[in-house]
Protein backbone atom coordinates (compact mmCIF):
# COMPACT_ATOMS: atom_id res chain seq x y z
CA UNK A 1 44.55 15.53 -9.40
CA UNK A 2 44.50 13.69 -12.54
CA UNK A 3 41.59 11.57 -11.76
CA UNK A 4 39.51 14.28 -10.52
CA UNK A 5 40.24 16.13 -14.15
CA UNK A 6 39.53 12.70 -16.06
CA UNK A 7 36.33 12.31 -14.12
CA UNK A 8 35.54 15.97 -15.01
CA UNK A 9 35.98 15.40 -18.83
CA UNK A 10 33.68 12.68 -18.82
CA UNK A 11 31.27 15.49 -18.22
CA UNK A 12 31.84 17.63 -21.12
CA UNK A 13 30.21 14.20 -23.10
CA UNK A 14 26.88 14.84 -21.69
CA UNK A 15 24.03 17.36 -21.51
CA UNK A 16 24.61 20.54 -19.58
CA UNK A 17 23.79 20.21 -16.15
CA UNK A 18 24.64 16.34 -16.29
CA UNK A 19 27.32 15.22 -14.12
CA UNK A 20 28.67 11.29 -15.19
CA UNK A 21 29.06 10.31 -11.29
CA UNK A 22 24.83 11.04 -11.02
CA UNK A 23 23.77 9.52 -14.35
CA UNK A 24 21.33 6.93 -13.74
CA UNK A 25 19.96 4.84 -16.87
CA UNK A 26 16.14 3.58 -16.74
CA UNK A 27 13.98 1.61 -18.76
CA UNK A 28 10.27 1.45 -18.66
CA UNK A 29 7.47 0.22 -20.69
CA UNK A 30 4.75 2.09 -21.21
CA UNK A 31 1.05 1.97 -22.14
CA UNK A 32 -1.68 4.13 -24.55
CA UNK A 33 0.93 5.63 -26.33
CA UNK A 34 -0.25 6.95 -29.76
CA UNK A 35 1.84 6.28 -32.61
CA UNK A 36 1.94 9.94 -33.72
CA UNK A 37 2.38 11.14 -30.98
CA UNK A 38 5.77 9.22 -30.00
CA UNK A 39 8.13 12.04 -31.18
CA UNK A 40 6.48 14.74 -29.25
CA UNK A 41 6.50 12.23 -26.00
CA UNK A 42 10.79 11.93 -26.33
CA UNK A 43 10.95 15.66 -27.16
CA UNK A 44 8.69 16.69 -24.04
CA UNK A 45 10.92 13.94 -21.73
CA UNK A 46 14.03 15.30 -23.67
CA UNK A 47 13.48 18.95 -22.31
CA UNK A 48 13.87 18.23 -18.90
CA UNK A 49 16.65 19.38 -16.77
CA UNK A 50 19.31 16.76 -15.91
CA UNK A 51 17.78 14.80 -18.91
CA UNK A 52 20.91 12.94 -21.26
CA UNK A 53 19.62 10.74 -23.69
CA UNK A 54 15.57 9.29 -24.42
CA UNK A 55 14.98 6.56 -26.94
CA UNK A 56 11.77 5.37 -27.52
CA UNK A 57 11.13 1.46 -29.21
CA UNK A 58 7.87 1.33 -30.57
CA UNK A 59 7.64 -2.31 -31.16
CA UNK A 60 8.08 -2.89 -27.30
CA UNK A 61 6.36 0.54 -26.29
CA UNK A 62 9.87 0.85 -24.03
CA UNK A 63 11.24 3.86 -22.77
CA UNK A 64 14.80 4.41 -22.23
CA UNK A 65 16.24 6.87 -20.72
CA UNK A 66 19.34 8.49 -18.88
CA UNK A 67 19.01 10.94 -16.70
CA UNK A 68 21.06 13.09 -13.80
CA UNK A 69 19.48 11.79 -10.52
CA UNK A 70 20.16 14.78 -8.45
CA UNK A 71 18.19 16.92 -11.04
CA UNK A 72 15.59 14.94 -12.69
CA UNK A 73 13.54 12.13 -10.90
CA UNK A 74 11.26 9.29 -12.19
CA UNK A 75 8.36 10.98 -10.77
CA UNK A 76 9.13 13.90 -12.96
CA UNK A 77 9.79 12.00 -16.20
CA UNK A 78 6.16 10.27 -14.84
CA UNK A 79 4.16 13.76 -14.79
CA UNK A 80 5.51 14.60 -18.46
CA UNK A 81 4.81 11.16 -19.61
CA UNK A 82 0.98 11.55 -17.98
CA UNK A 83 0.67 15.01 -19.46
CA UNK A 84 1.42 13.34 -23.44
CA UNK A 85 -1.81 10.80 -22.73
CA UNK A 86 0.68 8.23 -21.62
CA UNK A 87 1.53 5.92 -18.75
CA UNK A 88 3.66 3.62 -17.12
CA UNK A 89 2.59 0.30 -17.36
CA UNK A 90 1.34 -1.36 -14.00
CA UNK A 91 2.43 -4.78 -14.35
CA UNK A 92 4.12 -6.38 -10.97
CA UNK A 93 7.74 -6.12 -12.63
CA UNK A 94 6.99 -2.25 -13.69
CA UNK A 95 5.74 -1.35 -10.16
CA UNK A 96 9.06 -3.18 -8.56
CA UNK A 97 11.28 -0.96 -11.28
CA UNK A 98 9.41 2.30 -10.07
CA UNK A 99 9.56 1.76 -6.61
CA UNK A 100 13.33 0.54 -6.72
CA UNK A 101 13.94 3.61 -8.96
CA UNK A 102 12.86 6.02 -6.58
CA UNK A 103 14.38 4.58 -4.29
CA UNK A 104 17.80 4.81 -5.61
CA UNK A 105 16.84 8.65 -7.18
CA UNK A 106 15.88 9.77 -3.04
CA UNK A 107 19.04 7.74 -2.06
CA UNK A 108 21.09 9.83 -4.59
CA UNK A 109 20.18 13.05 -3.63
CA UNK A 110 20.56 12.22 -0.09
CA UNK A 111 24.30 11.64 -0.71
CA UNK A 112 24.85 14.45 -2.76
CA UNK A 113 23.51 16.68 0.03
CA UNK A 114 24.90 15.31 2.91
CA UNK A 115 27.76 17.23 4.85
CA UNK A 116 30.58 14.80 5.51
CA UNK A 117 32.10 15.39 9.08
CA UNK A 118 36.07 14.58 10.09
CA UNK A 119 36.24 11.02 11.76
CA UNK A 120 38.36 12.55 14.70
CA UNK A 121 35.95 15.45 15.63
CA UNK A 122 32.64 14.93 17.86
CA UNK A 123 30.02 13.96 16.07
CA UNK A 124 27.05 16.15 15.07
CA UNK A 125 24.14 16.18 17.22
């Protein structure tokens, strides 16, 4: 009982709709972003649902960003970032981060919807 109320203050230190157990952190450069329009790119990313935290380094052009995987998705965070003028970068490394993000995202909301079953019962068909 304890645990389960620990684990649900760790909540109340993120964004509403954020749950700790789902927060995912990501980290992706990104290409023809114009230097006045950085602030509006974080604030557009910021307003999504499920979205905790966005930094943005100009000096790399990096991204960072935390986000609640069974609201938000990369894919999502990509459409915004398209929208500003922006883009992920397509290096090898950035297309192997995408694809294992998404991968992980879909694998998280998989979980979080599946119906556990009791171990002694006949399984579902």
């Amino acid at each position: 009982m304890w645990k389960r109320l620990l684990m649900l203050m760790g909540d109340f230190e993120h964004k509403p709709g954020v749950k700790e157990v789902n927060l995912v952190s990501r980290k992706m450069r990104l290409v023809d972003v114009k230097a006045q329009a950085e602030n509006a790119l974080v604030e557009a990313v910021r307003q999504l649902f499920g979205m905790d935290r966005v930094v943005f380094d100009a000096p790399n052009a990096t991204l960072y960003f935390d986000y609640d995987a069974t609201h938000c998705s990369l894919d999502k965070v990509e459409g915004v970032i398209r929208n500003m003028g922006a883009k992920f970068d397509t290096g090898w490394w950035s297309r192997f981060k995408r694809s294992y993000y998404r991968f992980v995202d879909q694998n998280m909301k998989d979980n979080e919807a599946h119906e556990p079953h009791c171990c002694n019962k006949v399984p579902r068909k």
